[in-house]
Protein backbone atom coordinates (compact mmCIF):
# COMPACT_ATOMS: atom_id res chain seq x y z
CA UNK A 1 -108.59 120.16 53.86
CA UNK A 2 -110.31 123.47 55.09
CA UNK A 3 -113.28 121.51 55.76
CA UNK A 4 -111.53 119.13 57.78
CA UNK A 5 -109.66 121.88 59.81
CA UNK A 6 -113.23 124.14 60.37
CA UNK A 7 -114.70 120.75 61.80
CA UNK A 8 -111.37 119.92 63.96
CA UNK A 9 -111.50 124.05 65.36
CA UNK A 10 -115.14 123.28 66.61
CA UNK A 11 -113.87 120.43 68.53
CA UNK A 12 -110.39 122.47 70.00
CA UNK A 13 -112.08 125.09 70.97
CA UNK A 14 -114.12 124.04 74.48
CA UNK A 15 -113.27 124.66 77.49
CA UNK A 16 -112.82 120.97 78.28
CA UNK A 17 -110.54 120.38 75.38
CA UNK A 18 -108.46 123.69 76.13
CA UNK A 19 -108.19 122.62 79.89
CA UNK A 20 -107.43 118.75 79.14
CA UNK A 21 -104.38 119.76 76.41
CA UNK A 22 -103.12 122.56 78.86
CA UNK A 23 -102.97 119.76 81.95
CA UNK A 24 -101.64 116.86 79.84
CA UNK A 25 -99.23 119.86 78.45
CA UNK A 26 -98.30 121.04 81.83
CA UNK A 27 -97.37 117.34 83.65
CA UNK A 28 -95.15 116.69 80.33
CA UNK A 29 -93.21 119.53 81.50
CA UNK A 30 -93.00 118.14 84.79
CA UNK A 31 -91.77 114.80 83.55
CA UNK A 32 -89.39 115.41 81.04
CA UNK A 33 -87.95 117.92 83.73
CA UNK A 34 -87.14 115.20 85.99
CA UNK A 35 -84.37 113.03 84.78
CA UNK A 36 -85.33 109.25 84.00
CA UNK A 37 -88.22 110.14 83.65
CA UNK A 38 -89.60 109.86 80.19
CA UNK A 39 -92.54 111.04 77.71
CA UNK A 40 -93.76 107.76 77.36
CA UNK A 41 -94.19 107.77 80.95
CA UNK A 42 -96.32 110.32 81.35
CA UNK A 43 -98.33 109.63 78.25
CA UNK A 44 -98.55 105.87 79.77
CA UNK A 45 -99.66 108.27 83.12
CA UNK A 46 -102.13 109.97 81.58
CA UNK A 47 -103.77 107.24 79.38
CA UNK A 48 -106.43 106.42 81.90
CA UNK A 49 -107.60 110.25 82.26
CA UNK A 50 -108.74 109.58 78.69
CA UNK A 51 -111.06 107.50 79.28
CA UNK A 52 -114.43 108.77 78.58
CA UNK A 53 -113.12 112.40 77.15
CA UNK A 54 -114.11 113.45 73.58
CA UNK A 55 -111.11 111.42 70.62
CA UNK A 56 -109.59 114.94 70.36
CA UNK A 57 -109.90 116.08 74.04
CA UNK A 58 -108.41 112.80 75.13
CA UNK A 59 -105.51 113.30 72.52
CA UNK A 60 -104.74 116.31 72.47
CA UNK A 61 -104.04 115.60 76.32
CA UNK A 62 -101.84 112.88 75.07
CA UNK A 63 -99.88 114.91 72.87
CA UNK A 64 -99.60 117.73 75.48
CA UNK A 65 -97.51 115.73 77.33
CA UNK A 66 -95.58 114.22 74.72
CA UNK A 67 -95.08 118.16 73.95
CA UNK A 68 -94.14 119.60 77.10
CA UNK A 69 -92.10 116.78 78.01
CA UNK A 70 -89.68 116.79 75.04
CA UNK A 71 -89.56 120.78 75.50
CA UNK A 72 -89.01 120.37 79.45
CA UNK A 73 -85.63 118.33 79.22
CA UNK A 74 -83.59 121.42 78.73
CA UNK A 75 -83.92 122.86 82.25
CA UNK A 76 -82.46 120.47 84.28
CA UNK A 77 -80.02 119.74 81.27
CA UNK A 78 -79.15 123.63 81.25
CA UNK A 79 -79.86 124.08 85.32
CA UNK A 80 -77.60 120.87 86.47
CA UNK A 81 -76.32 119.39 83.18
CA UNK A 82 -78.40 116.61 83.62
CA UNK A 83 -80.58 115.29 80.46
CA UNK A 84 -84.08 115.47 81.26
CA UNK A 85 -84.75 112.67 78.39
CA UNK A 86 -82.52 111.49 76.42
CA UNK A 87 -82.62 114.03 73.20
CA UNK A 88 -81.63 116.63 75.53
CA UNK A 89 -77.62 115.46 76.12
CA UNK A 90 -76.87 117.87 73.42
CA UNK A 91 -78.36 120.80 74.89
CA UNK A 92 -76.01 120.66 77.79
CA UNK A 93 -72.96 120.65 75.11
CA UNK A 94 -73.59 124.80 75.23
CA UNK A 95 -76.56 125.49 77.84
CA UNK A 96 -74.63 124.49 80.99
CA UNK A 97 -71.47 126.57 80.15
CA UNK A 98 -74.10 129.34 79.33
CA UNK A 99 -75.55 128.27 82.76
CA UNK A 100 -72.13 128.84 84.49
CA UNK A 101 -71.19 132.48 83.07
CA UNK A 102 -74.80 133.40 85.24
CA UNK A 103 -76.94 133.44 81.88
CA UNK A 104 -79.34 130.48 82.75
CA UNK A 105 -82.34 132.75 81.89
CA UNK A 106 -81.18 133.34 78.76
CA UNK A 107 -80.31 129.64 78.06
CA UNK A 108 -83.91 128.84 79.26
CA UNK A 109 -85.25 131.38 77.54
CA UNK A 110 -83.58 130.52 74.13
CA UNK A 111 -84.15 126.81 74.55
CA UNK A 112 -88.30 127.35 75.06
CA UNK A 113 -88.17 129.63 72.29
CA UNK A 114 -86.54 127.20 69.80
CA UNK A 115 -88.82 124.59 71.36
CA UNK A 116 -91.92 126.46 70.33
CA UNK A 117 -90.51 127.33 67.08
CA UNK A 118 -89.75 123.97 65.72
CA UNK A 119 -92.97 122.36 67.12
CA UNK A 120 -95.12 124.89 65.09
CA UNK A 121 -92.76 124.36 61.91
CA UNK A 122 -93.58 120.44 62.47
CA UNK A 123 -96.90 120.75 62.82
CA UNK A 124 -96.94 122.05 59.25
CA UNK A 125 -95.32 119.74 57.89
CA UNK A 126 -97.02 117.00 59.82
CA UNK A 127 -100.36 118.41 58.73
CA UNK A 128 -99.44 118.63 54.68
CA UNK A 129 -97.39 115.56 54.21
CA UNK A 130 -99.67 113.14 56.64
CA UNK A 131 -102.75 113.38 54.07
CA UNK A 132 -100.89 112.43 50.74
CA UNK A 133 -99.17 109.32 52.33
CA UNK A 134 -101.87 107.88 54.06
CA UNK A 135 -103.37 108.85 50.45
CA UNK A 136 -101.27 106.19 48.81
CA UNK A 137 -101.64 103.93 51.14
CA UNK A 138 -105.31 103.42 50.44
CA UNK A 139 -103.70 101.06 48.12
CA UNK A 140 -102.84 98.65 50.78
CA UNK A 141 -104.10 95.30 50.88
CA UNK A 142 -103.62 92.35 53.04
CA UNK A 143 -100.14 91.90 51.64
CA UNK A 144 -99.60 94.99 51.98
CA UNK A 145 -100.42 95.14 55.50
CA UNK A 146 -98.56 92.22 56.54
CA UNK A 147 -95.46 93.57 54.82
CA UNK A 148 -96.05 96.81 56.57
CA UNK A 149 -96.26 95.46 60.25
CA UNK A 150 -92.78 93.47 60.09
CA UNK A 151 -91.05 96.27 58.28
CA UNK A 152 -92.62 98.25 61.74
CA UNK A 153 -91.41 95.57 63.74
CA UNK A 154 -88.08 95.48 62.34
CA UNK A 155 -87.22 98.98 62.52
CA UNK A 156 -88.29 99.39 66.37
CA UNK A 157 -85.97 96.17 66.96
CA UNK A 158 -83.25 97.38 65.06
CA UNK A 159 -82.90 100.13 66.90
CA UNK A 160 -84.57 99.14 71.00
CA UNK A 161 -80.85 97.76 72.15
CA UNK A 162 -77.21 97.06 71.55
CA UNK A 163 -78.28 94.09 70.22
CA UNK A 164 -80.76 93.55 67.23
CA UNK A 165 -81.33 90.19 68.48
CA UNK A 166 -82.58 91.31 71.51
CA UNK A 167 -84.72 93.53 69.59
CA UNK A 168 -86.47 90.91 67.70
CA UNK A 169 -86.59 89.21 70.82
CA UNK A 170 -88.38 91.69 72.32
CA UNK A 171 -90.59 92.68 69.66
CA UNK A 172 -91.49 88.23 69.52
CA UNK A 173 -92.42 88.40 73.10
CA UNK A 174 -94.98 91.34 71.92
CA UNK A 175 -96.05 89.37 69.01
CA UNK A 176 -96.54 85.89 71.09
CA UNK A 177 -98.60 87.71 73.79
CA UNK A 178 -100.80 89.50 71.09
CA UNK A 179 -102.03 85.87 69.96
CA UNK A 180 -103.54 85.85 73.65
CA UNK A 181 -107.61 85.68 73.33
CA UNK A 182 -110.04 85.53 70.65
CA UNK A 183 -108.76 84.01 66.91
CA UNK A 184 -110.20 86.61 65.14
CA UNK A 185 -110.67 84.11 62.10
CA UNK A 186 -112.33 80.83 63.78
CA UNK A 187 -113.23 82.58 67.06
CA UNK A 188 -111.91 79.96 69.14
CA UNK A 189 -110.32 81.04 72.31
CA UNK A 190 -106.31 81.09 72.70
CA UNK A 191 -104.33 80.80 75.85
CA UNK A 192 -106.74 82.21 78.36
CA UNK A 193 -106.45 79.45 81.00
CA UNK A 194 -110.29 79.88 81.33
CA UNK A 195 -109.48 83.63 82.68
CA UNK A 196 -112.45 85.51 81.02
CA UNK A 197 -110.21 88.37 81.60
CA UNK A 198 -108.57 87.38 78.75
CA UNK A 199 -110.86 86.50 76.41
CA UNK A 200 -110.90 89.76 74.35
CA UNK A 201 -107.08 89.79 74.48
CA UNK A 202 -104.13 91.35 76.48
CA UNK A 203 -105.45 94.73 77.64
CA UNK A 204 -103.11 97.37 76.29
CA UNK A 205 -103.53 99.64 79.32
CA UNK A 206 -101.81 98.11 81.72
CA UNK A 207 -99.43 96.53 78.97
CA UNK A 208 -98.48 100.00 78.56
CA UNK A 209 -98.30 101.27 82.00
CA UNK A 210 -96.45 98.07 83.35
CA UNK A 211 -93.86 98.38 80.53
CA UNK A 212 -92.94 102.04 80.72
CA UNK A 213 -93.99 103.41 84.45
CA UNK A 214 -93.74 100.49 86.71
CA UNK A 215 -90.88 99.05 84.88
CA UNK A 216 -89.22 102.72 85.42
CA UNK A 217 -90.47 102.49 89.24
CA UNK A 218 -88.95 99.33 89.97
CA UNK A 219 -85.56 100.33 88.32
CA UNK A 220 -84.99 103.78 90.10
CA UNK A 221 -86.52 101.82 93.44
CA UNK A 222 -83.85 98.92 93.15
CA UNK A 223 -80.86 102.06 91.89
CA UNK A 224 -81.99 104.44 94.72
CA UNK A 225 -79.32 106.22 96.28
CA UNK A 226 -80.49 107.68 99.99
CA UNK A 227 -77.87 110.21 99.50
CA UNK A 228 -78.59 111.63 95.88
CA UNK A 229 -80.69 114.78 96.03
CA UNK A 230 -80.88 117.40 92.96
CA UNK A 231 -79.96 120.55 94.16
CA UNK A 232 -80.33 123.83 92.44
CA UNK A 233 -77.07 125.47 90.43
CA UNK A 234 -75.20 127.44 92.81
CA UNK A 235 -75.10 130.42 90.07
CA UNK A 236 -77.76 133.12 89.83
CA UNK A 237 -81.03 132.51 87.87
CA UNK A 238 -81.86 135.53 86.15
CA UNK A 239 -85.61 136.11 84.89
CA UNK A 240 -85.78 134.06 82.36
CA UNK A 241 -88.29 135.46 79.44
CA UNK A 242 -88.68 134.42 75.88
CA UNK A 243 -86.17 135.35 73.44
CA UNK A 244 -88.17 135.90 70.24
CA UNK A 245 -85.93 138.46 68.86
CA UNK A 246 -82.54 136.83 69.96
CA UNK A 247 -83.80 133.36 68.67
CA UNK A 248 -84.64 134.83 65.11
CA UNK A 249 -81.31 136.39 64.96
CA UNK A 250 -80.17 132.71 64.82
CA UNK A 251 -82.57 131.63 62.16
CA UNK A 252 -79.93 130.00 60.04
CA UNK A 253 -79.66 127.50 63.23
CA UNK A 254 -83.41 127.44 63.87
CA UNK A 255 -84.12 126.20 60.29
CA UNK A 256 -81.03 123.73 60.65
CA UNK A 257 -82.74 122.24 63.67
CA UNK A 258 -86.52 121.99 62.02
CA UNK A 259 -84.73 120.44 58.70
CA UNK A 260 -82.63 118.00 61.07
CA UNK A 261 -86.20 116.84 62.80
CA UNK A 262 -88.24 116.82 60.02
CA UNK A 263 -86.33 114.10 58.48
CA UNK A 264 -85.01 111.79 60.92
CA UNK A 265 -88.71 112.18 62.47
CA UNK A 266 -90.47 110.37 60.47
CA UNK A 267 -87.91 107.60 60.18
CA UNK A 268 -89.09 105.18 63.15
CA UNK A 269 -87.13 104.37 65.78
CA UNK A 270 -84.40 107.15 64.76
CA UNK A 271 -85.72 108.83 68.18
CA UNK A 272 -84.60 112.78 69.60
CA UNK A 273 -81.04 112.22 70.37
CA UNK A 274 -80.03 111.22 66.91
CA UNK A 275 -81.36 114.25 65.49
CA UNK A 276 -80.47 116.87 68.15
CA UNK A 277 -77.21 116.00 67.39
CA UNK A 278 -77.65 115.60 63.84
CA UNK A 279 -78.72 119.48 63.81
CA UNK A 280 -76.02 120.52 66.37
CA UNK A 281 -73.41 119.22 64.49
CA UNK A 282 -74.43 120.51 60.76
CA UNK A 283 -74.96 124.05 62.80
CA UNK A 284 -71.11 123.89 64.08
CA UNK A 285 -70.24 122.71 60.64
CA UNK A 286 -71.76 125.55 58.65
CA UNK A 287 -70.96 128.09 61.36
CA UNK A 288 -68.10 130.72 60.84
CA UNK A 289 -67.20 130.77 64.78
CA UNK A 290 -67.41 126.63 65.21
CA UNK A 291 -64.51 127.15 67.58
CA UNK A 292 -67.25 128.80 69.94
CA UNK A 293 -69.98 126.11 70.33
CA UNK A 294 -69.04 124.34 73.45
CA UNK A 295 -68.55 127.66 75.26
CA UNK A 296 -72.27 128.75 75.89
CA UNK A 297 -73.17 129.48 72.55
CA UNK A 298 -76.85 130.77 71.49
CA UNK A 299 -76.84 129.06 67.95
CA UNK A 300 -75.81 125.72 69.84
CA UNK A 301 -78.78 125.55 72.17
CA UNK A 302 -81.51 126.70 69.49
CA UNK A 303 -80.73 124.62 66.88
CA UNK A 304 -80.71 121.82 69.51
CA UNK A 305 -83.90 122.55 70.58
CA UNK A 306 -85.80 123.63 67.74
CA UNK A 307 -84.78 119.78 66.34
CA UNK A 308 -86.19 118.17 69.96
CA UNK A 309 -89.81 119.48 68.94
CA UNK A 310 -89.58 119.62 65.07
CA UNK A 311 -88.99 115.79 65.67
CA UNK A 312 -91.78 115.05 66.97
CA UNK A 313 -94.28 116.41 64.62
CA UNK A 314 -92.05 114.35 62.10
CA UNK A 315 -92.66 110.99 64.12
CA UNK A 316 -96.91 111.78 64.09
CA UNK A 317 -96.13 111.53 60.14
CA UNK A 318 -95.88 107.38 60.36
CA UNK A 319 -97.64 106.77 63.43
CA UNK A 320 -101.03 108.57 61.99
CA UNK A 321 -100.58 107.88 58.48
CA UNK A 322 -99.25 103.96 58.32
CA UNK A 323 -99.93 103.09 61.87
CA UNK A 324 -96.03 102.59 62.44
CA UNK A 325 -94.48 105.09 65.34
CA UNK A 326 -91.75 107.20 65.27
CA UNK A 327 -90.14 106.42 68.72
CA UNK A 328 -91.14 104.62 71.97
CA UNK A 329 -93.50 108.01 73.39
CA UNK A 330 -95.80 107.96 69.99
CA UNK A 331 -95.70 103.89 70.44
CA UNK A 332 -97.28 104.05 73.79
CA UNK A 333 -99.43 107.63 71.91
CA UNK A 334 -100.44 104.54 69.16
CA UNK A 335 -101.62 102.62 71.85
CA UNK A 336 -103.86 105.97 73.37
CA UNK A 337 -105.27 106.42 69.48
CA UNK A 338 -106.70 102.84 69.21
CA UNK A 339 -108.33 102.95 73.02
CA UNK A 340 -109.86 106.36 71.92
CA UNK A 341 -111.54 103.92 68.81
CA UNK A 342 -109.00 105.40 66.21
CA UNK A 343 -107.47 103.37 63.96
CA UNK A 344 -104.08 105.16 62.34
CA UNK A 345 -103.93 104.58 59.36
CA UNK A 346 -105.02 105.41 55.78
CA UNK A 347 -108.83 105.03 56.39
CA UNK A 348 -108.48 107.39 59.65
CA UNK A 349 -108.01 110.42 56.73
CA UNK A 350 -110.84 109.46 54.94
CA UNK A 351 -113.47 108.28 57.69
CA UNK A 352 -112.43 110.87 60.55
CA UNK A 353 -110.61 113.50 58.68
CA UNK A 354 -112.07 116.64 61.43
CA UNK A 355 -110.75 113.95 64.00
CA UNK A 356 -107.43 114.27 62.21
CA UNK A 357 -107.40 118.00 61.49
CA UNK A 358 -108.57 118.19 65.24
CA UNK A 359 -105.30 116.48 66.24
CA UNK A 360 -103.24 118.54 64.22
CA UNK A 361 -104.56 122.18 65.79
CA UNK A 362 -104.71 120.33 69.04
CA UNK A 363 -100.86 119.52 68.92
CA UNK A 364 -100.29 123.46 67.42
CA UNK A 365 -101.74 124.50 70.68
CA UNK A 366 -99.79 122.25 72.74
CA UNK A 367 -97.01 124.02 71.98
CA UNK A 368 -98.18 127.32 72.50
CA UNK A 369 -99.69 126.29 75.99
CA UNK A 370 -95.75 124.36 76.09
CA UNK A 371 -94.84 128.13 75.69
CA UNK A 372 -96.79 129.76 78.17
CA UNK A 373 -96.18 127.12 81.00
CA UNK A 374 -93.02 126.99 80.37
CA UNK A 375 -92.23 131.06 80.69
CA UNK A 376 -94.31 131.36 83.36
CA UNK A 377 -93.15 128.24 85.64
CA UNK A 378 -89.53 128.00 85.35
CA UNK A 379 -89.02 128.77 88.82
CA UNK A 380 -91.44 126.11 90.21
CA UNK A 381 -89.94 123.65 87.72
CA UNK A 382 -86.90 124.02 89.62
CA UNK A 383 -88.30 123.27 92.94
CA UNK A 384 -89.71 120.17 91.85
CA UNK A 385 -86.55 118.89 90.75
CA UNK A 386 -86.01 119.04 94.32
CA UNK A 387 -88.40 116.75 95.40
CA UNK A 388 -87.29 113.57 96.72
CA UNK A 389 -86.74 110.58 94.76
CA UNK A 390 -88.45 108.04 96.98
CA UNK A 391 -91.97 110.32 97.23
CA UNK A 392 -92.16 110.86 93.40
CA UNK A 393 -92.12 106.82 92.66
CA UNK A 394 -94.35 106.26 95.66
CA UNK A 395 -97.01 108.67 93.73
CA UNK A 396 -96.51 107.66 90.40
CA UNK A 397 -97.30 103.91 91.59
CA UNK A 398 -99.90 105.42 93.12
CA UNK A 399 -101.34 106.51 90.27
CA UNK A 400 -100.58 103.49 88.16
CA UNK A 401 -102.85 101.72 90.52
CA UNK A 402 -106.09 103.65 90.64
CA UNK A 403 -105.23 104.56 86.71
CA UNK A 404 -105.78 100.91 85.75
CA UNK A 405 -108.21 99.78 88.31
CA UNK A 406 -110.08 102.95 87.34
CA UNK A 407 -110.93 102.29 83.82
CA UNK A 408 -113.21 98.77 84.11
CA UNK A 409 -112.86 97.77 87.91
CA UNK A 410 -111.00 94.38 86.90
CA UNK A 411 -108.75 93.33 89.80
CA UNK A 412 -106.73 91.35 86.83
CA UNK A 413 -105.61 93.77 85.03
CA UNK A 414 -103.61 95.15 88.31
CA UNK A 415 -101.58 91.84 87.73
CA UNK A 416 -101.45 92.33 84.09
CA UNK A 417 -99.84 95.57 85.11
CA UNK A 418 -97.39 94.17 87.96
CA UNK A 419 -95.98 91.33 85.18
CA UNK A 420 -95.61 93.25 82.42
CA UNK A 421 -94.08 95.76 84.74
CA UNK A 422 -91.61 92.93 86.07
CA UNK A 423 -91.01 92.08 82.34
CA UNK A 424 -90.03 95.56 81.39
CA UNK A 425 -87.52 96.01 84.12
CA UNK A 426 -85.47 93.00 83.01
CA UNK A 427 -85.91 93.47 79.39
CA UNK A 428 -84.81 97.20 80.17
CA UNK A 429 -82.26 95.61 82.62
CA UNK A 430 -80.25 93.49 79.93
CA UNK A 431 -80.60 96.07 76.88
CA UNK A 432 -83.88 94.29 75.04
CA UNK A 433 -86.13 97.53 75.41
CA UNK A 434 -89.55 97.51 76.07
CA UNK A 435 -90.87 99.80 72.98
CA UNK A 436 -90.48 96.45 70.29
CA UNK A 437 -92.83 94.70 72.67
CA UNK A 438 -95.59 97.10 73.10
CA UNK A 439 -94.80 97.18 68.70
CA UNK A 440 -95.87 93.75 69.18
CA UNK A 441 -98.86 93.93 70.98
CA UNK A 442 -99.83 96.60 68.44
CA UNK A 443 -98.56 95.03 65.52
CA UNK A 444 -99.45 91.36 65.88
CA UNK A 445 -102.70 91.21 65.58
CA UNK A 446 -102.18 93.60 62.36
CA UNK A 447 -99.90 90.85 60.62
CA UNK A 448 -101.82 87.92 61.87
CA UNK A 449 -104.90 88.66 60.27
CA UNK A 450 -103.92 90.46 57.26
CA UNK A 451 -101.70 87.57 56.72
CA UNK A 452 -104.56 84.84 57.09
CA UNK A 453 -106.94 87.23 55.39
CA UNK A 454 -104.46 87.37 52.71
CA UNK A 455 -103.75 83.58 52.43
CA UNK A 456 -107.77 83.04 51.63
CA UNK A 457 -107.99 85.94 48.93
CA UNK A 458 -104.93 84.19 47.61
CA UNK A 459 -106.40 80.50 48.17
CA UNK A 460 -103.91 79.55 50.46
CA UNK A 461 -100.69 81.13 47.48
CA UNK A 462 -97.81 82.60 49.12
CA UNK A 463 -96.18 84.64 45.88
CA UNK A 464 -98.83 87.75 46.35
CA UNK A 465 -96.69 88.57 49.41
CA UNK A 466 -93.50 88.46 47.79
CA UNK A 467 -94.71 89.89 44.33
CA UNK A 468 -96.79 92.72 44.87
CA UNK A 469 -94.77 95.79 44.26
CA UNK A 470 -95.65 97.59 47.43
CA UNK A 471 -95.05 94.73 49.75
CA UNK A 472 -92.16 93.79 48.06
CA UNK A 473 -90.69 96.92 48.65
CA UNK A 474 -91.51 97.05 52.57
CA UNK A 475 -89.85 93.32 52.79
CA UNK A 476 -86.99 94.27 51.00
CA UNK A 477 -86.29 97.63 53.20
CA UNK A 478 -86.77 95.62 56.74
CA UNK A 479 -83.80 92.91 55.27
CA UNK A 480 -81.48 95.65 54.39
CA UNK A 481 -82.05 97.19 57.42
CA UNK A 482 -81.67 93.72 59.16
CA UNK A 483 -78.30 93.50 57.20
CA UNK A 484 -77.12 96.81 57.84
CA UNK A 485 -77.59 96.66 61.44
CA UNK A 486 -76.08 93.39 61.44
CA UNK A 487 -72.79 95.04 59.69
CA UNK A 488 -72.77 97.83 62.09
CA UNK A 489 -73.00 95.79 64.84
CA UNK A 490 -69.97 93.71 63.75
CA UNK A 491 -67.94 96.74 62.78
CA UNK A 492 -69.09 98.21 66.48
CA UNK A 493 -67.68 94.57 67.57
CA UNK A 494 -64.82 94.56 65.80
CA UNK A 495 -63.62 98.99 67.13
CA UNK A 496 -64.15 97.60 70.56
CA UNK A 497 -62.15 94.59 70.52
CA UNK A 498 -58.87 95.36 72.03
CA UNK A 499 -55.96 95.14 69.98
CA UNK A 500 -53.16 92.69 70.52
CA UNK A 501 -50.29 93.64 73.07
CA UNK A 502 -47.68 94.71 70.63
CA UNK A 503 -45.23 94.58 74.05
CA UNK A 504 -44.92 90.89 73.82
């Protein structure tokens, strides 16, 4: 392990690296600062840049963003109690009425604190349980593999919609357009509709940036209200500072919030707003002044937002180690590993381990350049949540354009982009989600040849799927998630159903 983290520090530290985590860092903040607009949008931004840049340089820019942005959702939700992404509704449950009493630099500064706090605490734990689990999964086989990629599948679905049927629908419509190409068995070409385009398969960059940032472009574009401007709170903004010693004073909530991430983290799917409130709630519970949270309380907003970033060290746990992501930003950050040539999973420990230990001190300085940028910007922050709506999409299509035109010069993968963008607006439209598709596209090929592989180590057997001990177990997980969702969808079914009129 030292070895691997003295190789990784000689790839952090240049200037290129520093400068590419700090940028990727600093437009996170901007993103996740602007409501509807999401992590996985700016990673899918940023994707492109990467091209060319050093695995860790590129990543590290990747998980900048993915940084800043789930830090950045607490000003506007403290500022305007409005959510910058979604994991931030419970900060406004005590920032804004700290907001209103004329303390929103204190809010700020308790929520960037907390933020920096549980990031570093996650990055620990990311960087000493990743190695033993991808450890045991060395023991993977084909079976194994195959198992592994529907119980991914399954747990994305489960949780992309309402509906877990729309789920699986989405996540088929990944899987069906991942059989586009090459057979990587026979070699015999497979729905190209002689495009050479697509002989090497569906390219995942503009998969990705059609699904998450013109898909988000076309939905505020067709919601746009003329008349909707944010404006900035009508109470005083004092200067807003880090609150080190204030934030320890509340350590009992701190380590409530980093517990609360650590563990729904690396459950995929489980995503930021389950366990923001998870921690908020066990930090009212175990308080001895619950009666005050709701009010503006300082325990309230740090154990809120030490959970945001603890989570997402958590959800690098599965995406590194099995290949499976935590939530839809490290789906699309998946996607960025394999274009960079990494493959997540067990091998990547053993084949690139100062790649890996590069990752992890590259995400550890995310968050202190998340720190920095966010102490020193706040202000600026606040006047770009002033900029108009219809100028920000006009940009970020912008850059979607020359972003995927950019990488290879192929005029087809604009289209690729435009349809899949199309796609992800209905599919986002009508509740399917978009992240079970892009697990599709990932996934697919995964199961497809692991499971063919598998079929002629096995001479064409079945029972090796559903007898090894490991698969077993991942098959039997994804049904009893299949069947609990199914029962919590009926009881959700059966609460909402109105009763009968008792007047008749």
């Amino acid at each position: 392990m030292i070895s691997g983290y003295l190789d990784g520090l000689g790839m952090v530290l240049q200037l290129s690296t520093l400068l590419a985590i700090a940028g990727g860092t600093l437009l996170g903040i901007v993103m996740g600062a602007l409501p509807g607009l999401t992590s996985a949008m700016a990673i899918a931004l940023l994707l492109p840049v990467t091209f060319g840049m050093p695995p860790v340089a590129g990543i590290g820019m990747l998980l900048g963003a993915l940084c800043g942005a789930g830090a950045s959702g607490s000003i506007p939700a403290i500022l305007l109690n409005i959510p910058g992404t979604p994991s931030s509704v419970a900060t406004t449950f005590d920032g804004f009425p700290m907001a209103q009493k004329g303390e929103a630099g204190r809010a700020l500064g308790l929520a960037i604190v907390a933020s920096f706090f549980g990031g570093v605490a996650s990055m620990v734990i990311l960087s000493l349980l990743a190695p033993p689990i991808a450890e045991f999964a060395l023991r993977f086989g084909p079976a194994e593999y195959f198992s592994l990629s529907i119980f991914g599948l399954v747990i994305i679905a489960s949780v992309a919609g309402k509906s877990l049927l729309k789920g699986l629908i989405a996540g088929m419509i990944g899987f069906l357009v991942s059989t586009i190409g090459t057979d990587p068995i026979t070699g015999v070409g497979r729905f190209t509709f002689n495009e050479l385009s697509l002989l090497t398969g569906v390219n995942l960059l503009p998969a990705l940036i059609g699904l998450f940032a013109v898909s988000q472009v076309l939905k505020d574009t067709f919601e746009y209200d003329p008349n909707e401007r944010l404006k900035e709170s009508g109470h005083r903004i004092d200067i807003a500072r880090p609150r080190f010693i204030e934030t320890l004073k509340h350590w009992k909530a701190v380590m409530m919030g980093v517990i609360s991430g650590s563990i729904v983290g690396p459950i995929p799917g489980a995503g930021g707003s389950i366990a923001s409130l998870v921690a908020y709630d066990q930090t009212r519970r175990f308080s001895k002044t619950p009666e005050k949270f709701g009010t503006g309380h300082a325990p309230g907003i740090v154990s809120v937002e030490s959970a945001n970033n603890a989570l997402l060290g958590g959800a690098l746990i599965p995406t590194l180690a099995l290949g499976i992501p935590g939530e839809a930003a490290t789906a699309v950050l998946l996607g960025g590993l394999m274009i960079q040539g990494i493959t997540p999973g067990p091998l990547l420990f053993a084949d690139q381990s100062g790649t890996v230990y590069g990752i992890f001190l590259a995400y550890l300085l995310a968050n202190v350049f998340m720190l920095l940028i966010m102490c020193l910007g706040i202000k600026l922050f606040i006047r770009v949540l002033m900029v108009p709506r219809k100028q920000l999409l006009a940009a970020i299509l912008v850059f979607c354009f020359i972003g995927v035109y950019g990488v290879d010069g192929d005029v087809f993968n604009l289209y690729l982009m435009l349809g899949f963008g199309v796609l992800g607006y209905f599919l986002n439209r009508y509740n399917f989600g978009t992240a079970p598709v892009i697990l599709g596209l990932i996934l697919g090929p995964i199961a497809e040849s692991n499971l063919r592989r598998g079929l002629q180590s096995f001479e064409g057997d079945w029972t090796p799927f559903f007898t090894r001990p490991i698969s077993v177990a991942f098959l039997i997980v994804a049904i009893g998630l299949l069947a609990l969702t199914l029962w919590q969808n009926y009881r959700s079914n059966q609460q909402s159903t109105p009763a009968g009129d008792d007047s008749v």
